[in-house]
Protein backbone atom coordinates (compact mmCIF):
# COMPACT_ATOMS: atom_id res chain seq x y z
CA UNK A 1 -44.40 -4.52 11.98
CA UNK A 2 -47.31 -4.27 14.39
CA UNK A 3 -47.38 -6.52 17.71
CA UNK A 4 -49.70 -8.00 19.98
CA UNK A 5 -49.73 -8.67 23.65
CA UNK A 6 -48.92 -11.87 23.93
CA UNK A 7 -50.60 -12.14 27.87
CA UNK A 8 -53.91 -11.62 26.33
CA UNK A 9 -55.45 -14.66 24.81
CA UNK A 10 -56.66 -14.85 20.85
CA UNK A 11 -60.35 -13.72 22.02
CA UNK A 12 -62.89 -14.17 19.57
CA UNK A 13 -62.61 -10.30 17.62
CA UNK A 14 -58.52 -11.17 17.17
CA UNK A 15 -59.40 -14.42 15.48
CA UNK A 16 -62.03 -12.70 13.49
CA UNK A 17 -60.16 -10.10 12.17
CA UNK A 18 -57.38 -12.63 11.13
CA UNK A 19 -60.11 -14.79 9.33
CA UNK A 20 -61.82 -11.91 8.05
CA UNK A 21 -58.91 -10.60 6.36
CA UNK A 22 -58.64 -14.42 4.71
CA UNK A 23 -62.01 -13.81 3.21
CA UNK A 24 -61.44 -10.21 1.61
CA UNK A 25 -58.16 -11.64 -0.16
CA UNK A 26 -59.99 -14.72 -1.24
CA UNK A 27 -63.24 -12.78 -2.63
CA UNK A 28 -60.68 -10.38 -4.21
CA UNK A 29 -59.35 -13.78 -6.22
CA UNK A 30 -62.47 -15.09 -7.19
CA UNK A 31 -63.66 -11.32 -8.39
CA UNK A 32 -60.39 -11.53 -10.58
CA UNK A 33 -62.01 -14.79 -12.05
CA UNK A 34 -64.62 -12.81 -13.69
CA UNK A 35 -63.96 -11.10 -17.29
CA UNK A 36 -66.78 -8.75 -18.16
CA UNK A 37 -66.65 -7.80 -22.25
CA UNK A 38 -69.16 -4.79 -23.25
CA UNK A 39 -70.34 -6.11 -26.48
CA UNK A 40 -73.24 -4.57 -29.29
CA UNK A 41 -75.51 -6.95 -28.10
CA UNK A 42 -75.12 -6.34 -24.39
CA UNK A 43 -72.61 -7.59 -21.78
CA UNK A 44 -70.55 -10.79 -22.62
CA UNK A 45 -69.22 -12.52 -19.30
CA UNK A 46 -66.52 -15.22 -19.15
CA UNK A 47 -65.60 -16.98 -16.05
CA UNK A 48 -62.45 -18.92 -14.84
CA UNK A 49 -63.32 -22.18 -13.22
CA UNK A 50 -61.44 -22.24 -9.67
CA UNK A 51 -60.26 -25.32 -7.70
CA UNK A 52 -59.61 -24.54 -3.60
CA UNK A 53 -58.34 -26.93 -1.04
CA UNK A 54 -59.21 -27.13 2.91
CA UNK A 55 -58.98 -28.22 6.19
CA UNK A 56 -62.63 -27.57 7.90
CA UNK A 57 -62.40 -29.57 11.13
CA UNK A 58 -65.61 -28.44 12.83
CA UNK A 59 -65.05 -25.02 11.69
CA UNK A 60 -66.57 -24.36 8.18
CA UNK A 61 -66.95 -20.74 8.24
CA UNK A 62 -64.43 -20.51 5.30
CA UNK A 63 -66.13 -23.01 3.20
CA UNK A 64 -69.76 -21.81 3.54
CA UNK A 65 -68.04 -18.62 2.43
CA UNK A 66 -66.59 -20.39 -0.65
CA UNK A 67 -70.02 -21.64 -1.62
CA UNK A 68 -71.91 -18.23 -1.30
CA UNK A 69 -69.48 -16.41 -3.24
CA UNK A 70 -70.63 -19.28 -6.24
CA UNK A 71 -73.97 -17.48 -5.63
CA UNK A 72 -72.68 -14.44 -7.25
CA UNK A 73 -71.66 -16.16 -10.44
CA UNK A 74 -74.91 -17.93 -10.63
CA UNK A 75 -76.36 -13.93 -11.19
CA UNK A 76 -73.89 -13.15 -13.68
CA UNK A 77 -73.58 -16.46 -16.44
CA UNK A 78 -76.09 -19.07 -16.56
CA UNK A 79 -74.12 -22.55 -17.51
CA UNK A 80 -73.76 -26.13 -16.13
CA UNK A 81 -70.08 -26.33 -15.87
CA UNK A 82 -68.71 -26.17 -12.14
CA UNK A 83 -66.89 -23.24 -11.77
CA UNK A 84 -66.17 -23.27 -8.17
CA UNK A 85 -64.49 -26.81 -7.04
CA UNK A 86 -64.45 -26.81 -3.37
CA UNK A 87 -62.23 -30.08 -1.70
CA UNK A 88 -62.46 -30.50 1.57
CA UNK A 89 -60.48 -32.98 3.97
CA UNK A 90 -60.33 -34.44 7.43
CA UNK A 91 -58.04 -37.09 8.93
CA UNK A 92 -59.72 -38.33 12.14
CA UNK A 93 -62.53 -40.48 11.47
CA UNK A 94 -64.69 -39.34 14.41
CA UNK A 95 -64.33 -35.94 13.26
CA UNK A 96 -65.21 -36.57 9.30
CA UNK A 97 -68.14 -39.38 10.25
CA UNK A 98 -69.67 -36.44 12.44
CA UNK A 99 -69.03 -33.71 10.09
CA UNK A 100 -70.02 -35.25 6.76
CA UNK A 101 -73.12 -33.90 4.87
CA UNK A 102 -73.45 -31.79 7.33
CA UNK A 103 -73.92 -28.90 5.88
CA UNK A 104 -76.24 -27.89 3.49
CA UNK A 105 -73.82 -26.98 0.32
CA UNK A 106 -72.21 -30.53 1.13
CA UNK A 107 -75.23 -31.67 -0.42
CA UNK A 108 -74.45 -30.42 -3.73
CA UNK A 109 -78.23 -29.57 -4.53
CA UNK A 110 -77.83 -27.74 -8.25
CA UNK A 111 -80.97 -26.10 -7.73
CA UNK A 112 -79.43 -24.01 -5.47
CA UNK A 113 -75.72 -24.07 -5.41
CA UNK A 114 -75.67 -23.76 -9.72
CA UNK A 115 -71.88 -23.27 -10.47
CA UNK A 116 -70.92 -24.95 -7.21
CA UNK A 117 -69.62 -28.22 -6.29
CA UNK A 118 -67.90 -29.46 -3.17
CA UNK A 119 -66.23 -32.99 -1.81
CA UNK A 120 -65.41 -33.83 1.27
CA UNK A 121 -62.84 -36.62 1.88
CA UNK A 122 -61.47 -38.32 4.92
CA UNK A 123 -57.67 -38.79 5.00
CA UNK A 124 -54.48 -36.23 4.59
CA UNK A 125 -55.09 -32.79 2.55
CA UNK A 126 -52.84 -33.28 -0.54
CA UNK A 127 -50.79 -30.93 -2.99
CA UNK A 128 -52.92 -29.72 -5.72
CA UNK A 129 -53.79 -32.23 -7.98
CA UNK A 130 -56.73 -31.19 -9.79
CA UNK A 131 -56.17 -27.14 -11.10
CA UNK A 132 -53.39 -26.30 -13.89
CA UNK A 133 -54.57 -22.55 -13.05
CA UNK A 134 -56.66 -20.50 -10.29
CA UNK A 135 -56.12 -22.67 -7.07
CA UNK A 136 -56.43 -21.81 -3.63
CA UNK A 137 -56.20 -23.14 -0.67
CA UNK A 138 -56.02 -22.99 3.23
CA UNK A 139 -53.96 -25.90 5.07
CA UNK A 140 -54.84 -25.30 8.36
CA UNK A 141 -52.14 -27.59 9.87
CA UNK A 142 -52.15 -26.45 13.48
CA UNK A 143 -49.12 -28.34 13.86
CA UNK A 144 -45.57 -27.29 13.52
CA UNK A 145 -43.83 -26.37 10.45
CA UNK A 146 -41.97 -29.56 9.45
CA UNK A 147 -41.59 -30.15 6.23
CA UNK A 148 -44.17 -32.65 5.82
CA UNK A 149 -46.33 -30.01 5.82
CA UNK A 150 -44.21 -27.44 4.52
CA UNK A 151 -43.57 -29.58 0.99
CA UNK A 152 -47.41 -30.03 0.55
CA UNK A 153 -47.99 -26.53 1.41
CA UNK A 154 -45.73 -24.90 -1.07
CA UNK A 155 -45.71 -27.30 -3.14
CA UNK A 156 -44.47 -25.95 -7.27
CA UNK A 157 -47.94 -27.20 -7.95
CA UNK A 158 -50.14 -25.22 -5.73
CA UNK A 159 -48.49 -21.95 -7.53
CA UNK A 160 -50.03 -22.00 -10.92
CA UNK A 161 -50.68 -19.17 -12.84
CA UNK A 162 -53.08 -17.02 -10.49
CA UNK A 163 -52.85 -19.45 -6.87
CA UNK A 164 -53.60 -18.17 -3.67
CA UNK A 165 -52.79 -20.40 -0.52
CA UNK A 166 -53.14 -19.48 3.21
CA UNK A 167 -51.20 -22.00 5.86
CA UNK A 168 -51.68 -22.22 9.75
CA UNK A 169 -48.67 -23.43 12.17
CA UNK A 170 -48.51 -23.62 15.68
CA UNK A 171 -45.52 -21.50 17.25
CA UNK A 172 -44.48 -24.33 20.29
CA UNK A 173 -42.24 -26.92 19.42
CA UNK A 174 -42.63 -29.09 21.96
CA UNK A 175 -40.59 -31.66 20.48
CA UNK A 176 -37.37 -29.93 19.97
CA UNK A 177 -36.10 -27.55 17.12
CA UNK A 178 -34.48 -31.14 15.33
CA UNK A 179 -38.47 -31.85 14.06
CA UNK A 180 -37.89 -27.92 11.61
CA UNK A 181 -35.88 -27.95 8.17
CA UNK A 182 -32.64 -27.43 8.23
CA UNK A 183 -32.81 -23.91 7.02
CA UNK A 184 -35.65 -23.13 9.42
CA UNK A 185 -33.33 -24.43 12.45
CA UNK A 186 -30.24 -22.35 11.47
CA UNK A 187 -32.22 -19.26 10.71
CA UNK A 188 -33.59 -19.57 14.59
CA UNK A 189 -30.12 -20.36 16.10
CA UNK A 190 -28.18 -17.91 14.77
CA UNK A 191 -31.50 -15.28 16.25
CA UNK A 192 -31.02 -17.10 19.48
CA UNK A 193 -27.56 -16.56 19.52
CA UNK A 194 -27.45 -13.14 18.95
CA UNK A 195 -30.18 -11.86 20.03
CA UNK A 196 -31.71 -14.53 23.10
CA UNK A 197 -34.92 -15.44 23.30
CA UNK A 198 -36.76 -18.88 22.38
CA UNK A 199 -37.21 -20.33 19.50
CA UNK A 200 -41.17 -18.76 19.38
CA UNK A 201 -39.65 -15.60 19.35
CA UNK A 202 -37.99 -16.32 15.87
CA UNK A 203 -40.06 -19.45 14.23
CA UNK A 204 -42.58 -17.31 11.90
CA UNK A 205 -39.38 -15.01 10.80
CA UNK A 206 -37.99 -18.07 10.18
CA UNK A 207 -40.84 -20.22 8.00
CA UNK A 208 -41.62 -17.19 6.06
CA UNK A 209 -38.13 -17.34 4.56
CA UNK A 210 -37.82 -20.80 3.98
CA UNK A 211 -41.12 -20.38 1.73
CA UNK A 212 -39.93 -17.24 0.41
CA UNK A 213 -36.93 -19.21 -0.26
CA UNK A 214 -38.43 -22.33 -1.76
CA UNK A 215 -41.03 -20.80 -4.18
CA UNK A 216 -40.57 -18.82 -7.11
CA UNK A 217 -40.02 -15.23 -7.54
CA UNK A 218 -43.46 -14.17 -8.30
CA UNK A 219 -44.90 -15.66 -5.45
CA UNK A 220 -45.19 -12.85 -2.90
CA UNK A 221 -45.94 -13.27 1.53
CA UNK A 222 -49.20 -11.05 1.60
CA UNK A 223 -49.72 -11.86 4.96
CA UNK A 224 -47.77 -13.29 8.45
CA UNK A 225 -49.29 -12.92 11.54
CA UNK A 226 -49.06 -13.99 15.10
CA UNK A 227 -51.95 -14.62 17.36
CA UNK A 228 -52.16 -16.52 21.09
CA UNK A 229 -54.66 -19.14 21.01
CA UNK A 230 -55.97 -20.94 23.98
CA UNK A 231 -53.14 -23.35 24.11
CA UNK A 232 -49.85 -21.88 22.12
CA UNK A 233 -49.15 -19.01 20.03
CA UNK A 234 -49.91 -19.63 16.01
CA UNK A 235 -48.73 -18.21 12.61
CA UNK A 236 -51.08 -17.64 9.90
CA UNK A 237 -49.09 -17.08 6.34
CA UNK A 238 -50.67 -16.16 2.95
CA UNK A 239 -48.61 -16.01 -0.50
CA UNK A 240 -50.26 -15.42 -3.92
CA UNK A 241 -48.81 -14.82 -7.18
CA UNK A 242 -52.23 -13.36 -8.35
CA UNK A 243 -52.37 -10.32 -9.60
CA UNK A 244 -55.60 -8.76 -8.30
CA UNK A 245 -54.88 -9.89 -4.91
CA UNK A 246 -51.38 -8.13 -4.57
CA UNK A 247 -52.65 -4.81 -6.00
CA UNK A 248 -55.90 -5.25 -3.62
CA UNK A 249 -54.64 -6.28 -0.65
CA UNK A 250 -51.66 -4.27 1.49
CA UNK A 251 -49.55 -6.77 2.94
CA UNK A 252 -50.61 -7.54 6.82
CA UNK A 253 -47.17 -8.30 9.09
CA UNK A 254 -47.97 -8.99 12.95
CA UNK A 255 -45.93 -10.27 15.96
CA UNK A 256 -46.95 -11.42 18.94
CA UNK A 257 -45.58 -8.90 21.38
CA UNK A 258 -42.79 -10.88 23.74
CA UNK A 259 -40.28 -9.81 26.40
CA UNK A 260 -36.98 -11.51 25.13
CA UNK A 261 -33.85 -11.23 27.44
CA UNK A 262 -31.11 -10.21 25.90
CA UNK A 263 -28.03 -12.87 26.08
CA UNK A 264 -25.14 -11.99 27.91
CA UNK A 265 -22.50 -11.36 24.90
CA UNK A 266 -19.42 -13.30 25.14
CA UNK A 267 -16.05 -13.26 22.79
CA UNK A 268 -15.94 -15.73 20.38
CA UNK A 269 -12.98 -16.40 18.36
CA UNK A 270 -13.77 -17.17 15.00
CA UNK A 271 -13.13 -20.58 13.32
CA UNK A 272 -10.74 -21.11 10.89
CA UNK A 273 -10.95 -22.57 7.67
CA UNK A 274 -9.94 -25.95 8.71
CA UNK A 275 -12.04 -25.93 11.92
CA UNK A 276 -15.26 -24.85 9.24
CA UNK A 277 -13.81 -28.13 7.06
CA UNK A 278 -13.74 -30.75 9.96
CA UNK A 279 -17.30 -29.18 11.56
CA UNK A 280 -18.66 -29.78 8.26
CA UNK A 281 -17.41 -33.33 8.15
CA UNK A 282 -18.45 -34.02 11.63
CA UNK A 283 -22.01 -32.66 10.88
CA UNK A 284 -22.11 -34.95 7.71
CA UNK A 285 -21.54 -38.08 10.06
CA UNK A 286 -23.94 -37.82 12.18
CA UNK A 287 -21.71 -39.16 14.74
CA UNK A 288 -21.67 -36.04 17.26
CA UNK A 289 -24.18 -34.39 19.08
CA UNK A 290 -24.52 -30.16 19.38
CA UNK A 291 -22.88 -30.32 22.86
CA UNK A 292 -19.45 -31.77 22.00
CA UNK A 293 -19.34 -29.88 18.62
CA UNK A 294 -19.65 -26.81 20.30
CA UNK A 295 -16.62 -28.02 23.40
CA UNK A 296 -14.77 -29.43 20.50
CA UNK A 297 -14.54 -26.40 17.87
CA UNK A 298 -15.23 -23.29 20.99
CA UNK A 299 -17.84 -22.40 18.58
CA UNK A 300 -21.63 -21.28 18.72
CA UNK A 301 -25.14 -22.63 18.25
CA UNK A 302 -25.67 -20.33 15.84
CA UNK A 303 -22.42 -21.20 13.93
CA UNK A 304 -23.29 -25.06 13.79
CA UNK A 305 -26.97 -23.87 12.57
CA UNK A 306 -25.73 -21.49 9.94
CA UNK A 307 -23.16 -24.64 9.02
CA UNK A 308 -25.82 -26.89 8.64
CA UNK A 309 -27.96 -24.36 6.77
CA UNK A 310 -25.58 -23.46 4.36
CA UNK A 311 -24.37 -27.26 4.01
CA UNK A 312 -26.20 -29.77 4.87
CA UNK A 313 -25.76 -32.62 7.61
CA UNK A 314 -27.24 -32.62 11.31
CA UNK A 315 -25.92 -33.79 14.38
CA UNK A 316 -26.56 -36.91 16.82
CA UNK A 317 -29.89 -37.52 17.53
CA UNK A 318 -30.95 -34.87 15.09
């Protein structure tokens, strides 16, 4: 797994390369749309209408690429249905009162833009509710991977047959590891507690197994990378259970590069089964907070994570 320097902020060529890399896998998908048939006659083409989902902001270098690519099916089949369903969404009002029409394939102008229709909406970026086949989407959250945002990202829905979907999260959580999943918080503590570190050193790790957890088997992590922005460090993650793209496009894995100090290791005497049986029962009331389960049972972070995890339940204030 390749690393980055995390002292050096995400200049403009790291970004680039991430987004770039976005692109190719997404005009790999919508070249796998296209079924070419030599026929007496000629050349008989058939194209699969595609819905994708996004998060623009002020940034619509994804979409504009979206609508060009439409350009290319224009060329190839001559027809009035959409086959490219573009759905765009923003939140803040400011931002979506600036930002609508603002662009020119916002205008949906057929004489142009043929096969090639796109919506822009104001309010929260949903699960897919408009494709029984060939979505794709990028929720460019920014925020932290709660699961909110996790259960509209991965949502059963957004995998149909032949779905690819891209997701941004922010690294720093700022409000405390009790905002993650369960899963995702146990996964980190037990890293933390054998290995040291913070919990950026171990959050992508730890949201690319939840997903991989939490979809089904022939959805596949194509891409999770790390990059420092100009505030906190992100993850960008990309699963597909299309074809073309996992044959196309060699899985991309990078971290940003950290200095994590090893934790001083310290004996531990393992829990017995009744310990296990009354931590468990604790964790299911609610009543206790991390602190006194760890006095009260000598145990670990990491075990009370892993408990959780495996379990259920959360402690005080959690």
């Amino acid at each position: 797994m390749a690393t980055r320097n995390a002292g050096q902020l995400c200049n403009n060529r790291t970004k680039a390369e991430y987004r770039m890399w976005v692109l190719k896998a997404f005009h790999i998908w919508l070249r796998g749309l296209i079924h070419l048939t030599a026929t007496r006659s000629g050349r008989h083409c058939v194209i699969d209408p595609a819905t994708i989902y996004s998060l623009p902001a002020t940034l619509w270098e994804f979409e504009q690429f979206i609508a060009g690519e439409s350009l290319s099916f224009d060329i190839l089949k001559t027809t009035k249905q959409t086959l490219m369903d573009l759905h765009c969404f923003e939140r803040e009002w400011p931002v979506y009162a600036a930002q609508k029409d603002s662009r020119s394939f916002l205008l949906n102008d057929k004489t142009l833009y043929k096969n090639f229709h796109a919506n822009y909406s104001h309010g929260d970026i949903p699960t897919n509710c408009h494709a029984k086949s060939n979505f794709g989407a990028w929720y460019d959250f920014c925020g932290n991977p709660i699961k909110k945002h996790l259960d509209v990202a991965i949502a059963r829905q957004n995998f149909k047959h032949n779905s690819l979907v891209f997701v941004t999260f922010d690294c720093n959580v700022q409000a405390g590891i009790k905002v993650l999943p369960v899963e995702i918080q146990g996964f980190i503590a037990e890293r933390m507690d054998a290995e040291g570190g913070k919990m950026c050193d171990y959050i992508t790790d730890a949201t690319v197994e939840y997903i991989n957890n939490n979809t089904g088997n022939k959805v596949k992590c194509i891409m999770s990378v790390e990059y420092q922005a100009q505030l906190h460090p992100m993850m960008l993650l990309g699963f597909t259970n299309s074809a073309e793209v996992l044959e196309c496009c060699p899985p991309v894995h990078e971290r940003i590069e950290r200095q994590v100090v090893p934790i001083s290791k310290k004996s531990t005497t393992p829990m017995t089964q009744q310990q296990k049986d009354e931590l468990r029962g604790c964790l299911r009331s609610g009543a206790f907070t991390q602190t006194q389960l760890r006095k009260r049972y000598n145990c670990t972070n990491g075990q009370i994570g892993a408990m959780i995890a495996h379990h259920g339940g959360s402690y005080a204030g959690a």
